[in-house]
PDB file of N, CA and C in Angstrom:
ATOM      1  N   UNK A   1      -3.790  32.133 -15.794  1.00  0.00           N
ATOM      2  CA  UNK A   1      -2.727  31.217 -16.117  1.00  0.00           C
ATOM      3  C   UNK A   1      -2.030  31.741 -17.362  1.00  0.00           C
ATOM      4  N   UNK A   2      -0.656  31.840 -17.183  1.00  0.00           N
ATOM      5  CA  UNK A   2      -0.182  32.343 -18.048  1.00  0.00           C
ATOM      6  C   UNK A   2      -0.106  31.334 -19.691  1.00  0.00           C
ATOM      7  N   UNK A   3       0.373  31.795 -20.825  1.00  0.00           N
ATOM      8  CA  UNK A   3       0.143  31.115 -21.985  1.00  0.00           C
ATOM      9  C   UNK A   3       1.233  29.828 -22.583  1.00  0.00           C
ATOM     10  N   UNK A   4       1.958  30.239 -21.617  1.00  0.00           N
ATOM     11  CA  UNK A   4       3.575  29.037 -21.391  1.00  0.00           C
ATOM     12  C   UNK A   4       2.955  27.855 -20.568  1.00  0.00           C
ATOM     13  N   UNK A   5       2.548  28.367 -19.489  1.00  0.00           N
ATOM     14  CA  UNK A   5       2.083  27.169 -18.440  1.00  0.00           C
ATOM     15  C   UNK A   5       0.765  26.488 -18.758  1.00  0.00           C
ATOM     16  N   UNK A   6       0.276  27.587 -19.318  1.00  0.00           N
ATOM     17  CA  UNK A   6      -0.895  26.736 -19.995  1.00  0.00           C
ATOM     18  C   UNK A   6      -0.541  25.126 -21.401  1.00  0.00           C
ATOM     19  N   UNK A   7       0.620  25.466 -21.826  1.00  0.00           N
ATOM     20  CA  UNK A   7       1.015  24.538 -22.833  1.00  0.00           C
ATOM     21  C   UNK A   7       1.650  23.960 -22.628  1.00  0.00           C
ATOM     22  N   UNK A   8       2.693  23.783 -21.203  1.00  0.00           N
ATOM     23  CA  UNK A   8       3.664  23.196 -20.354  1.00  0.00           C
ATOM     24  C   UNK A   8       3.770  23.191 -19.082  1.00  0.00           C
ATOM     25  N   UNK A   9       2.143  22.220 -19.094  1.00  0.00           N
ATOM     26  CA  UNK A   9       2.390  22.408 -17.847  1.00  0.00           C
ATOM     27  C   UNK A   9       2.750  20.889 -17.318  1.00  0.00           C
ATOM     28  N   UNK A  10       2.638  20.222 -18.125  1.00  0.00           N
ATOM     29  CA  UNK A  10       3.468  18.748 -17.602  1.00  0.00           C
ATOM     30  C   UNK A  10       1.911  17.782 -17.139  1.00  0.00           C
ATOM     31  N   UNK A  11       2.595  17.178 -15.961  1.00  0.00           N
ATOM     32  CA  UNK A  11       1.949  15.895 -15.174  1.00  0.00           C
ATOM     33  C   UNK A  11       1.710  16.616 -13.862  1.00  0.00           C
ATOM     34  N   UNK A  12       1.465  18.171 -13.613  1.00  0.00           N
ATOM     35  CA  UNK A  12       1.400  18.431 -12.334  1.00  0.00           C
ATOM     36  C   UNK A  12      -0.162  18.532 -11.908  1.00  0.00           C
ATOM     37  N   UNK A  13      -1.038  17.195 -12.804  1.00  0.00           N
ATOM     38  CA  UNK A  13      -2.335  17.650 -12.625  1.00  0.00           C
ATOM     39  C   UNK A  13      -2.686  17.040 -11.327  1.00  0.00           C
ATOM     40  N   UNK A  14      -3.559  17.750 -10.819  1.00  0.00           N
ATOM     41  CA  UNK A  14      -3.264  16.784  -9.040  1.00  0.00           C
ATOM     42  C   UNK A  14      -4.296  15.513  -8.962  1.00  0.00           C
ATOM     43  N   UNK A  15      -3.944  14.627  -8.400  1.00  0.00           N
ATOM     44  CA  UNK A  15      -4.541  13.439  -8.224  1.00  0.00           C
ATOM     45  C   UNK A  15      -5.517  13.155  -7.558  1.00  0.00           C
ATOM     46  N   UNK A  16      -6.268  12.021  -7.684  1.00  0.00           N
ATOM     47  CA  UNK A  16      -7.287  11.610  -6.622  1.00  0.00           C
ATOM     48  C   UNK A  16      -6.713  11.180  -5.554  1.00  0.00           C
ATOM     49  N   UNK A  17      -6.287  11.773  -4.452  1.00  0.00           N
ATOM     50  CA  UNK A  17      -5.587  11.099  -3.249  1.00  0.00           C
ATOM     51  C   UNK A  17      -6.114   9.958  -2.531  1.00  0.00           C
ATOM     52  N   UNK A  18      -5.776   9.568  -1.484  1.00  0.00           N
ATOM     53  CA  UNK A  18      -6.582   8.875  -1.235  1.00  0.00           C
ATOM     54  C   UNK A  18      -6.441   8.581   0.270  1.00  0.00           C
ATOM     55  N   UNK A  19      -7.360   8.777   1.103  1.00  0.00           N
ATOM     56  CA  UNK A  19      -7.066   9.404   2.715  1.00  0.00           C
ATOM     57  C   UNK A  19      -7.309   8.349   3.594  1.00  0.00           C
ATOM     58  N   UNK A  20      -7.158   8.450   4.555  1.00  0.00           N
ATOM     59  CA  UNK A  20      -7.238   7.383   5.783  1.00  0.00           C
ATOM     60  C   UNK A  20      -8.188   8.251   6.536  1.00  0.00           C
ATOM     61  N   UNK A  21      -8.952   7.190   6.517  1.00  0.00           N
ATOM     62  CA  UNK A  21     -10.274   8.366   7.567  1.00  0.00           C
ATOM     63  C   UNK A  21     -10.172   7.421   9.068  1.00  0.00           C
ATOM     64  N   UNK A  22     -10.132   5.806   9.340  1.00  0.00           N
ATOM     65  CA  UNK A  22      -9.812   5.646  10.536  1.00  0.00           C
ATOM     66  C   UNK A  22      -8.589   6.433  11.411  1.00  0.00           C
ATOM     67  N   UNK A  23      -8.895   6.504  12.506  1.00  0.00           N
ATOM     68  CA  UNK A  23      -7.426   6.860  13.761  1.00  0.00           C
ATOM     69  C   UNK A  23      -6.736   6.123  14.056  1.00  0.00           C
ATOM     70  N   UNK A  24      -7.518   4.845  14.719  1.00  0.00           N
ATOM     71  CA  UNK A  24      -6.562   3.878  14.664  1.00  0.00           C
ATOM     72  C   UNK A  24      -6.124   3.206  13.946  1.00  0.00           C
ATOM     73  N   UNK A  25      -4.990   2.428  13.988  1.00  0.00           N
ATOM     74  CA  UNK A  25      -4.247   1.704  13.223  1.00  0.00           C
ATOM     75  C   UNK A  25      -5.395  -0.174  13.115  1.00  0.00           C
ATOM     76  N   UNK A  26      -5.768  -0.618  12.281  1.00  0.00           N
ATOM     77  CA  UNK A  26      -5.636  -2.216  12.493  1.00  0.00           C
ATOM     78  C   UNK A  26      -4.502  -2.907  12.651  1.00  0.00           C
ATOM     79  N   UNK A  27      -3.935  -2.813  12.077  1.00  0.00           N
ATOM     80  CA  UNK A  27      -2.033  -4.061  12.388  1.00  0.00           C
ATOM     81  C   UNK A  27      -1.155  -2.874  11.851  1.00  0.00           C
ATOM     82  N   UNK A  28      -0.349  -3.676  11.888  1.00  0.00           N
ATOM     83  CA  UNK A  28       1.342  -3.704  11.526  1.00  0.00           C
ATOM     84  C   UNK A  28       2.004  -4.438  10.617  1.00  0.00           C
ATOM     85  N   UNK A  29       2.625  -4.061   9.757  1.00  0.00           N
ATOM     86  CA  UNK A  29       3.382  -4.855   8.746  1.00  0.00           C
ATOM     87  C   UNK A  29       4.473  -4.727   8.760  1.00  0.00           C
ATOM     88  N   UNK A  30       5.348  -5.655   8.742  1.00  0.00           N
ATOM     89  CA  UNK A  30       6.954  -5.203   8.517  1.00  0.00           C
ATOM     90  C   UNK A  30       7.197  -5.584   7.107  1.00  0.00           C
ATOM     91  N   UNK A  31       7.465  -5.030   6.433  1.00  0.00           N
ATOM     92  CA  UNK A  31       7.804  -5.120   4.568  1.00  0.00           C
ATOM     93  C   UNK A  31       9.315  -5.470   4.513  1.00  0.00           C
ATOM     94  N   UNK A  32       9.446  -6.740   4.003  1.00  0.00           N
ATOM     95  CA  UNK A  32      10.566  -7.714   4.092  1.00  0.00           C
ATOM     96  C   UNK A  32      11.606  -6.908   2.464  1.00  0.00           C
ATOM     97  N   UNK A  33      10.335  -7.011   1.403  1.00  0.00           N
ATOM     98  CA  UNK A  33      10.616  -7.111   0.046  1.00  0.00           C
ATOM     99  C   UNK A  33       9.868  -6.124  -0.755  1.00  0.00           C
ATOM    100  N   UNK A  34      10.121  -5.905  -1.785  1.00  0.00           N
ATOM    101  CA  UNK A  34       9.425  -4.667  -2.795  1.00  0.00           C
ATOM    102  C   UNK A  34       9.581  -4.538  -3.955  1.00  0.00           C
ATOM    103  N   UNK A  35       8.851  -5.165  -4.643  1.00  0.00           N
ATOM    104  CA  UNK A  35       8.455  -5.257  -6.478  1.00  0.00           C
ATOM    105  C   UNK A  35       7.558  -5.001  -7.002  1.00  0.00           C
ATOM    106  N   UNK A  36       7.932  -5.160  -8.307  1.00  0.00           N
ATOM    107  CA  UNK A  36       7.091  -4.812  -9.312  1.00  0.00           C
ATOM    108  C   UNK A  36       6.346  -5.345 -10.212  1.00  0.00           C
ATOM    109  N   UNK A  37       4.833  -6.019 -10.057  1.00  0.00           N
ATOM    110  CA  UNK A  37       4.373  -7.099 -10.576  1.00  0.00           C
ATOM    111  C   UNK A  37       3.378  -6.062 -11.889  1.00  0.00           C
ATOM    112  N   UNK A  38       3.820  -6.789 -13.246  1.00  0.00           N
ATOM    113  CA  UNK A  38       2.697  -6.229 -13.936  1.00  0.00           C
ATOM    114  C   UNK A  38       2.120  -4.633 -13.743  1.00  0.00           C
ATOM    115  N   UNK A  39       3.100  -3.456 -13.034  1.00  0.00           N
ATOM    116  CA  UNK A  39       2.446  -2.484 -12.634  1.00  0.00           C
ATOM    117  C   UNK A  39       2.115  -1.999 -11.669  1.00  0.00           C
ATOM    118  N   UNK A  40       1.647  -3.050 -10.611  1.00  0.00           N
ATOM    119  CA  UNK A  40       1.415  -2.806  -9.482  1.00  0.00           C
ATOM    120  C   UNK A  40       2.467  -3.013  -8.683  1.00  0.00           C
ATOM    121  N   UNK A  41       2.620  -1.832  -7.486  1.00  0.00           N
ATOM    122  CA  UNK A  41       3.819  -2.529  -6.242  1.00  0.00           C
ATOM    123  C   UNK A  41       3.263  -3.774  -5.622  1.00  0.00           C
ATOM    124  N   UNK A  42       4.430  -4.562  -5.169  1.00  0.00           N
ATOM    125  CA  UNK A  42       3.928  -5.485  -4.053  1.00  0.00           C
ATOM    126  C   UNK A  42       4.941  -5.564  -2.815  1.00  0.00           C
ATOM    127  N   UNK A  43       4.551  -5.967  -2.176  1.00  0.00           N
ATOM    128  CA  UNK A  43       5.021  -5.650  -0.844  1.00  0.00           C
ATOM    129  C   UNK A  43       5.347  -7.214   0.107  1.00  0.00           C
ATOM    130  N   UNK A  44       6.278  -7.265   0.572  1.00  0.00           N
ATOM    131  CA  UNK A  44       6.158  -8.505   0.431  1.00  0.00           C
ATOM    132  C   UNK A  44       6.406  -8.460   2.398  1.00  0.00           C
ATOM    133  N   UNK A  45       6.231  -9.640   3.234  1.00  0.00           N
ATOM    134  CA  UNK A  45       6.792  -9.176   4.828  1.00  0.00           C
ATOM    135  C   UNK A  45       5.487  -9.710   5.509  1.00  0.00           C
ATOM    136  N   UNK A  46       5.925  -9.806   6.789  1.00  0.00           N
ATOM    137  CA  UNK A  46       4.563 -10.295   7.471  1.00  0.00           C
ATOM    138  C   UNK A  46       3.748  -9.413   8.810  1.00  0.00           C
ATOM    139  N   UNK A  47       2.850  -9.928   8.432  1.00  0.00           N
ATOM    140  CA  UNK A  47       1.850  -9.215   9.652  1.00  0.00           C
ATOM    141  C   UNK A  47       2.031  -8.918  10.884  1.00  0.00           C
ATOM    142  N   UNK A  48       2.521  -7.839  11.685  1.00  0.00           N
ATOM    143  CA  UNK A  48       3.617  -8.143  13.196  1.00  0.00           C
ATOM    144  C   UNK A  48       1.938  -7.857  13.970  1.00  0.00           C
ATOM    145  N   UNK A  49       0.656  -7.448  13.581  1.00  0.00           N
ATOM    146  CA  UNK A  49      -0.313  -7.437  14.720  1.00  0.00           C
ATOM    147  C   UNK A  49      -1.517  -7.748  13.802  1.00  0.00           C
ATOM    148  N   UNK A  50      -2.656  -7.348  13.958  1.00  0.00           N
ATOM    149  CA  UNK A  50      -4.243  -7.533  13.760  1.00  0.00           C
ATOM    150  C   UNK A  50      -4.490  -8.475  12.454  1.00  0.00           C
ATOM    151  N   UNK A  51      -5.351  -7.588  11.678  1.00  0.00           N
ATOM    152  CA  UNK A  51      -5.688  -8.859  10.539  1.00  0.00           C
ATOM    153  C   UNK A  51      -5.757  -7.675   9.105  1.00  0.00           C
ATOM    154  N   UNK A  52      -5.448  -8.325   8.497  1.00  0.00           N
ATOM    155  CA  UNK A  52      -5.282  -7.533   7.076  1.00  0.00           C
ATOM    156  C   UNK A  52      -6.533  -7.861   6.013  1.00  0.00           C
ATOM    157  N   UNK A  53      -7.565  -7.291   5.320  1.00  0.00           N
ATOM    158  CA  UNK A  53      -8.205  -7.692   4.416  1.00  0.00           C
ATOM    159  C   UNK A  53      -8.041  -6.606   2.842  1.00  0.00           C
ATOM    160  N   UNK A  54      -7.990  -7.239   1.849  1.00  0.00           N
ATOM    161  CA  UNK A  54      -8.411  -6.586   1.472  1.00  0.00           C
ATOM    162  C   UNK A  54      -8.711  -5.181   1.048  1.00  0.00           C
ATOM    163  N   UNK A  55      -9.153  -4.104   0.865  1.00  0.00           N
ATOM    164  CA  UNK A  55      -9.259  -2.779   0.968  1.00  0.00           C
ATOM    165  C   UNK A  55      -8.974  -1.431   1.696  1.00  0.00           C
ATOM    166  N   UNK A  56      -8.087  -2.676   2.941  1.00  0.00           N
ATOM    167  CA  UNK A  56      -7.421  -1.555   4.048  1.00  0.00           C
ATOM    168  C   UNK A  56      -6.180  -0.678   3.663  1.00  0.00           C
ATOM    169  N   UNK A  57      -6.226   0.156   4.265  1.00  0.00           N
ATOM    170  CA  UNK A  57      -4.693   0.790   3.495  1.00  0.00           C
ATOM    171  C   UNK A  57      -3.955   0.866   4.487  1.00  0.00           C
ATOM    172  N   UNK A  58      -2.754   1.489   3.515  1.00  0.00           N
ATOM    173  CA  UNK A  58      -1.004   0.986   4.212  1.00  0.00           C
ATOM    174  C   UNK A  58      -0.940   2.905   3.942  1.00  0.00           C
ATOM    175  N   UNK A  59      -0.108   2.872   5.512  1.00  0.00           N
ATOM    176  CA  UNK A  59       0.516   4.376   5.224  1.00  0.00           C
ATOM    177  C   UNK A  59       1.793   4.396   5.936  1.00  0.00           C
ATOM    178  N   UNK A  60       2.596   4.704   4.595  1.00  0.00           N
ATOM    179  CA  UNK A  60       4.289   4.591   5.439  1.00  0.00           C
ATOM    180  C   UNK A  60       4.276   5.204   4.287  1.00  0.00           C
ATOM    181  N   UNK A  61       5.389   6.308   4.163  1.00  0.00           N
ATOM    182  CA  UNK A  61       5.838   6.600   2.611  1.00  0.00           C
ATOM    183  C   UNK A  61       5.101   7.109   1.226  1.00  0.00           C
ATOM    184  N   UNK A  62       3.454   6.983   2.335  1.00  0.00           N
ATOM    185  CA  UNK A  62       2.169   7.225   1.246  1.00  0.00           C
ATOM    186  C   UNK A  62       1.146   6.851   1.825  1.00  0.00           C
ATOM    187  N   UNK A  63       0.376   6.684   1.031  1.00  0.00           N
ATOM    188  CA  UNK A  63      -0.806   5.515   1.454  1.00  0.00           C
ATOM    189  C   UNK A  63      -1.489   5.210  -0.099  1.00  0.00           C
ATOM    190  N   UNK A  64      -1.047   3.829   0.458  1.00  0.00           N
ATOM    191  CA  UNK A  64      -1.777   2.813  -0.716  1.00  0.00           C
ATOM    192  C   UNK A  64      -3.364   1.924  -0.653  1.00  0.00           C
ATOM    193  N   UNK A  65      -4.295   1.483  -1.213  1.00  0.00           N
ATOM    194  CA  UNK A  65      -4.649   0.556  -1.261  1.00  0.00           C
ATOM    195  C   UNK A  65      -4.523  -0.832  -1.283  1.00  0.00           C
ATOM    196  N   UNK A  66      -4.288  -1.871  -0.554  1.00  0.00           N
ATOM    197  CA  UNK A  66      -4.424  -2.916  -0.750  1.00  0.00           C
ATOM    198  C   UNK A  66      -5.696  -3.913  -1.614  1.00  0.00           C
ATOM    199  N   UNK A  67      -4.920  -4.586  -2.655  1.00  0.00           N
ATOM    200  CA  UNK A  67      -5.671  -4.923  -3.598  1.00  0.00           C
ATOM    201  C   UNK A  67      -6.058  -6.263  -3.464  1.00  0.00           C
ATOM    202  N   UNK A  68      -4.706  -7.274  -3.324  1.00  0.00           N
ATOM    203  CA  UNK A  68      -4.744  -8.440  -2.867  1.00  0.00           C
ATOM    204  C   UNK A  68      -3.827  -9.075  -2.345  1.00  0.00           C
ATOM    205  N   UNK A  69      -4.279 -10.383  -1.147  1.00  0.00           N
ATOM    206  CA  UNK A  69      -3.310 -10.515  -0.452  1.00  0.00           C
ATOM    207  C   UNK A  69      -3.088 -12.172  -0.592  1.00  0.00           C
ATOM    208  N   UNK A  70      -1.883 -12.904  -1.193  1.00  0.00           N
ATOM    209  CA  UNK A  70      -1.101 -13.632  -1.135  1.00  0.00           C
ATOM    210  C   UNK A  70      -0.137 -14.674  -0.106  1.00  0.00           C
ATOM    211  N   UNK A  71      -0.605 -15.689  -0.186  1.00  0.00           N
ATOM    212  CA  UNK A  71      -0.158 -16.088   0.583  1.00  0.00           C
ATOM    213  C   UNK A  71       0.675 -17.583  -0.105  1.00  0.00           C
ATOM    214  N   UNK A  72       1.972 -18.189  -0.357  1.00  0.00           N
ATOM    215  CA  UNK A  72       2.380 -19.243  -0.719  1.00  0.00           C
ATOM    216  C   UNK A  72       1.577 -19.381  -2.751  1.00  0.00           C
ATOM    217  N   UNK A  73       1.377 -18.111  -2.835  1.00  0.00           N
ATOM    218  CA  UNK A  73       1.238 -18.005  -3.930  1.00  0.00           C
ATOM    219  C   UNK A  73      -0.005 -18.008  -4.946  1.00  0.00           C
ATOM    220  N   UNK A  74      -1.584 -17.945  -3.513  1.00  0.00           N
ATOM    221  CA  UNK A  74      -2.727 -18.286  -3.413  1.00  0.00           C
ATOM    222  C   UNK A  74      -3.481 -16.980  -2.783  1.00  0.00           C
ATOM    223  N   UNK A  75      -4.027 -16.618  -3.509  1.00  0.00           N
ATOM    224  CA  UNK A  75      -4.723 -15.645  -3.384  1.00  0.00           C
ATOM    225  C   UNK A  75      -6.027 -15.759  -1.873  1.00  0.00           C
ATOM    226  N   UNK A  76      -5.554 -14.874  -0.765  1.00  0.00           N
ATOM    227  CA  UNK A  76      -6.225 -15.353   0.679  1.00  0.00           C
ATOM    228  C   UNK A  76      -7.538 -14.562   0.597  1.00  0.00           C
ATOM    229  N   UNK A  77      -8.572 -14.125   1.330  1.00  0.00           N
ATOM    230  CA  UNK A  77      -9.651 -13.126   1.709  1.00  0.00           C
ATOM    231  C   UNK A  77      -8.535 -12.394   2.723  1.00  0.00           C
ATOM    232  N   UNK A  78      -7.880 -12.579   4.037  1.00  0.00           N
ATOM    233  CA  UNK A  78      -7.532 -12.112   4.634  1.00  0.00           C
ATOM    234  C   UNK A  78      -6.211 -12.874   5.407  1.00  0.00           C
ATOM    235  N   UNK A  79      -5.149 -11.869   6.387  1.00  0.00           N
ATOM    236  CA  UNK A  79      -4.011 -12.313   6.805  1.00  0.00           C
ATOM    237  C   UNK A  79      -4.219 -12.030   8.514  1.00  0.00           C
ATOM    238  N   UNK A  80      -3.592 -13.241   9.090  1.00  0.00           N
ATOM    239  CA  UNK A  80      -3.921 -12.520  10.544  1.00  0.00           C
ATOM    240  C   UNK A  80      -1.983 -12.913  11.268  1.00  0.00           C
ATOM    241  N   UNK A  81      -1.726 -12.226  12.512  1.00  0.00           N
ATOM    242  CA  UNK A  81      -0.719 -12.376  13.056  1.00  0.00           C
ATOM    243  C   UNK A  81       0.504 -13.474  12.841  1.00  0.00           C
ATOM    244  N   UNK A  82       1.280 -12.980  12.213  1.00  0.00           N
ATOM    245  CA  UNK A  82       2.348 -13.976  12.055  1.00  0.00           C
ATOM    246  C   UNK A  82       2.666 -14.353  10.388  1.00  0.00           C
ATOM    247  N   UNK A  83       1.268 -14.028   9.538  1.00  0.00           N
ATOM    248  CA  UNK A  83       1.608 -14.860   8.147  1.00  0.00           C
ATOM    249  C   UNK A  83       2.750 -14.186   7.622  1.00  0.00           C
ATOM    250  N   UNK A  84       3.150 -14.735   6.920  1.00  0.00           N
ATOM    251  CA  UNK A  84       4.232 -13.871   5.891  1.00  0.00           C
ATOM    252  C   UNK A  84       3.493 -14.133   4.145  1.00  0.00           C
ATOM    253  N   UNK A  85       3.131 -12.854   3.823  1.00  0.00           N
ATOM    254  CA  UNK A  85       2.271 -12.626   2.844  1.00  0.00           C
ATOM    255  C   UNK A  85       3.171 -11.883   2.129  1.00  0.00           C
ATOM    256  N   UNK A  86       2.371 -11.567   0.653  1.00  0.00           N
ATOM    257  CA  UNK A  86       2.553 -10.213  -0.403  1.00  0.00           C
ATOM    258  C   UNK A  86       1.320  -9.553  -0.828  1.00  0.00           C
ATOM    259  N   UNK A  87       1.214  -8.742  -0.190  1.00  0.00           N
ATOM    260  CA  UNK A  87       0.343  -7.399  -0.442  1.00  0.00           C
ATOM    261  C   UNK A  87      -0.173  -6.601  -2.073  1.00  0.00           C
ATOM    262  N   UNK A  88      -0.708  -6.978  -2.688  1.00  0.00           N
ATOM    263  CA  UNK A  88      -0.764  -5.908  -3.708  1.00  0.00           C
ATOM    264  C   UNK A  88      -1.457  -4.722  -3.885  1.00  0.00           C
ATOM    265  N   UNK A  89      -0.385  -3.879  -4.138  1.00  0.00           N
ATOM    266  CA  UNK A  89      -1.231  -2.414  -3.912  1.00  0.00           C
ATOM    267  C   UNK A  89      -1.499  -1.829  -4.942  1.00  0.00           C
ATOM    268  N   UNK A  90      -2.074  -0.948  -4.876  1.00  0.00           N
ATOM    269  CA  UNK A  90      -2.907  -0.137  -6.291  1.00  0.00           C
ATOM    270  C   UNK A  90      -2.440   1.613  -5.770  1.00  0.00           C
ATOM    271  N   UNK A  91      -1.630   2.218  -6.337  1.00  0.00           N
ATOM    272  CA  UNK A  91      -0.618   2.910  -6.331  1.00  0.00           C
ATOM    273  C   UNK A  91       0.228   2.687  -5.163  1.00  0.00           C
ATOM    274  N   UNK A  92       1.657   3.752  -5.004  1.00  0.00           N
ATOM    275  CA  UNK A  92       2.910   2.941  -4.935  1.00  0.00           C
ATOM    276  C   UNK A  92       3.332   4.076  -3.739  1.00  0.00           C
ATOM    277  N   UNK A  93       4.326   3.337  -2.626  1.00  0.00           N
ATOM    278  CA  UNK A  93       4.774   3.405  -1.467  1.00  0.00           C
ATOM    279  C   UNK A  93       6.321   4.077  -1.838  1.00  0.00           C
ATOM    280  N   UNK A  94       6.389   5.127  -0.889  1.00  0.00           N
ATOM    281  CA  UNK A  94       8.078   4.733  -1.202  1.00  0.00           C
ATOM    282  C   UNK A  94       8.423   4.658   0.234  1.00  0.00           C
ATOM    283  N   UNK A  95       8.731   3.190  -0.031  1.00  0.00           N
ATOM    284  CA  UNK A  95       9.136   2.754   1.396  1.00  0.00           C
ATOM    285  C   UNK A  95      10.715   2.075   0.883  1.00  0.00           C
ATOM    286  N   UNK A  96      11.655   1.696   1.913  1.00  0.00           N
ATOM    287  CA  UNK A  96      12.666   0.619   1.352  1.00  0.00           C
ATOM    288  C   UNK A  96      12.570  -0.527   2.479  1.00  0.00           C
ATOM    289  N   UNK A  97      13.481  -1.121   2.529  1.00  0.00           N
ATOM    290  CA  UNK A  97      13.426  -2.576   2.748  1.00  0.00           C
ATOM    291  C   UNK A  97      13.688  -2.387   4.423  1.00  0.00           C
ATOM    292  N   UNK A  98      12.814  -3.402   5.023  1.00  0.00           N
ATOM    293  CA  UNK A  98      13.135  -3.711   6.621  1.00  0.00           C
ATOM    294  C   UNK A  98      12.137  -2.659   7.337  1.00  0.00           C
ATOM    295  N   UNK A  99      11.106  -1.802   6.776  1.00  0.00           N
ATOM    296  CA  UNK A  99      10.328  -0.669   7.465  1.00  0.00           C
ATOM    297  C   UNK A  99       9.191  -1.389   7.926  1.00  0.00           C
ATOM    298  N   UNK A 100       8.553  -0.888   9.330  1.00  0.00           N
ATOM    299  CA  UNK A 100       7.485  -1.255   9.974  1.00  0.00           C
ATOM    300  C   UNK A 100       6.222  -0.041   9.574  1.00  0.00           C
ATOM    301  N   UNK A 101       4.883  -0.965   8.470  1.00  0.00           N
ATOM    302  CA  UNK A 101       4.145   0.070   8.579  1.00  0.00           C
ATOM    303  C   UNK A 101       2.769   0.289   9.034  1.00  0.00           C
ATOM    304  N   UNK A 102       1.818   0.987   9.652  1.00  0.00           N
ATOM    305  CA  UNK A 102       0.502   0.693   9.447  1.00  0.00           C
ATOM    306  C   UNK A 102      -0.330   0.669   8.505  1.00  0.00           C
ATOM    307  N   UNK A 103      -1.594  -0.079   9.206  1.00  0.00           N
ATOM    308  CA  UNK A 103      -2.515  -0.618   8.087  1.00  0.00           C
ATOM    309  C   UNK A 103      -3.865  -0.209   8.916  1.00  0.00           C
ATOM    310  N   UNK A 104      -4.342   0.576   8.234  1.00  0.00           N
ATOM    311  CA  UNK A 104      -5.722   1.173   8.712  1.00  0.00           C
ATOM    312  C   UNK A 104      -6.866   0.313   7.793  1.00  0.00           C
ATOM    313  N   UNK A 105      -8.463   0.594   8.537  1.00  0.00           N
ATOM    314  CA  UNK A 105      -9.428   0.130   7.731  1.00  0.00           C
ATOM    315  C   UNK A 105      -9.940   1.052   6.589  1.00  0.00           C
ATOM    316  N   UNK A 106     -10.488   1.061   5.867  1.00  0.00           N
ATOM    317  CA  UNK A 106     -10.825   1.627   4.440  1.00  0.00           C
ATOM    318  C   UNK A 106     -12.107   2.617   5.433  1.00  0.00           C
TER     319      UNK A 106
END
């Protein structure tokens, strides 16, 4: 490594990624909305199939963790077909508004 890059080398240190080891998908989300709470993204839209808990991740644009899931402003265990929830994730999507995404199990 040269003696420049060694002293400049920035933020290109690589990350703990974080992978989807299921194949299949559990549900579907359609993401209505997209903010910024305290740090974390949230995701806002409802469940178009299966059931959401918890620790499953979202891959559209990335893949995130799901941290916690919201419902009318009440923190749920889990979401099943139809709710319209907000998702909080623990790093960040780049998704925009109106996208359909999956949600695998952890």
């Amino acid at each position: 490594m040269s003696l420049f890059r060694r002293f400049f080398r920035g933020k290109n240190k690589p990350e703990a990624g974080v992978e989807i080891v299921s194949r299949k998908p559990a549900g579907k989300f359609h993401v209505v909305g997209i903010t910024h709470v305290l740090g974390k993204q949230v995701l806002g839209g409802v469940v178009l199939e299966g059931t959401i808990y918890p620790g499953y991740k979202l891959k559209g644009g990335g893949v995130a963790v799901i941290r916690g899931i919201y419902i009318q402003n009440r923190e749920v265990d889990f979401a099943v077909e139809g709710d319209q929830v907000a998702l909080v994730l623990e790093g960040t999507l780049k998704l925009k508004g109106d996208e359909v995404i999956e949600v695998y199990q952890s």
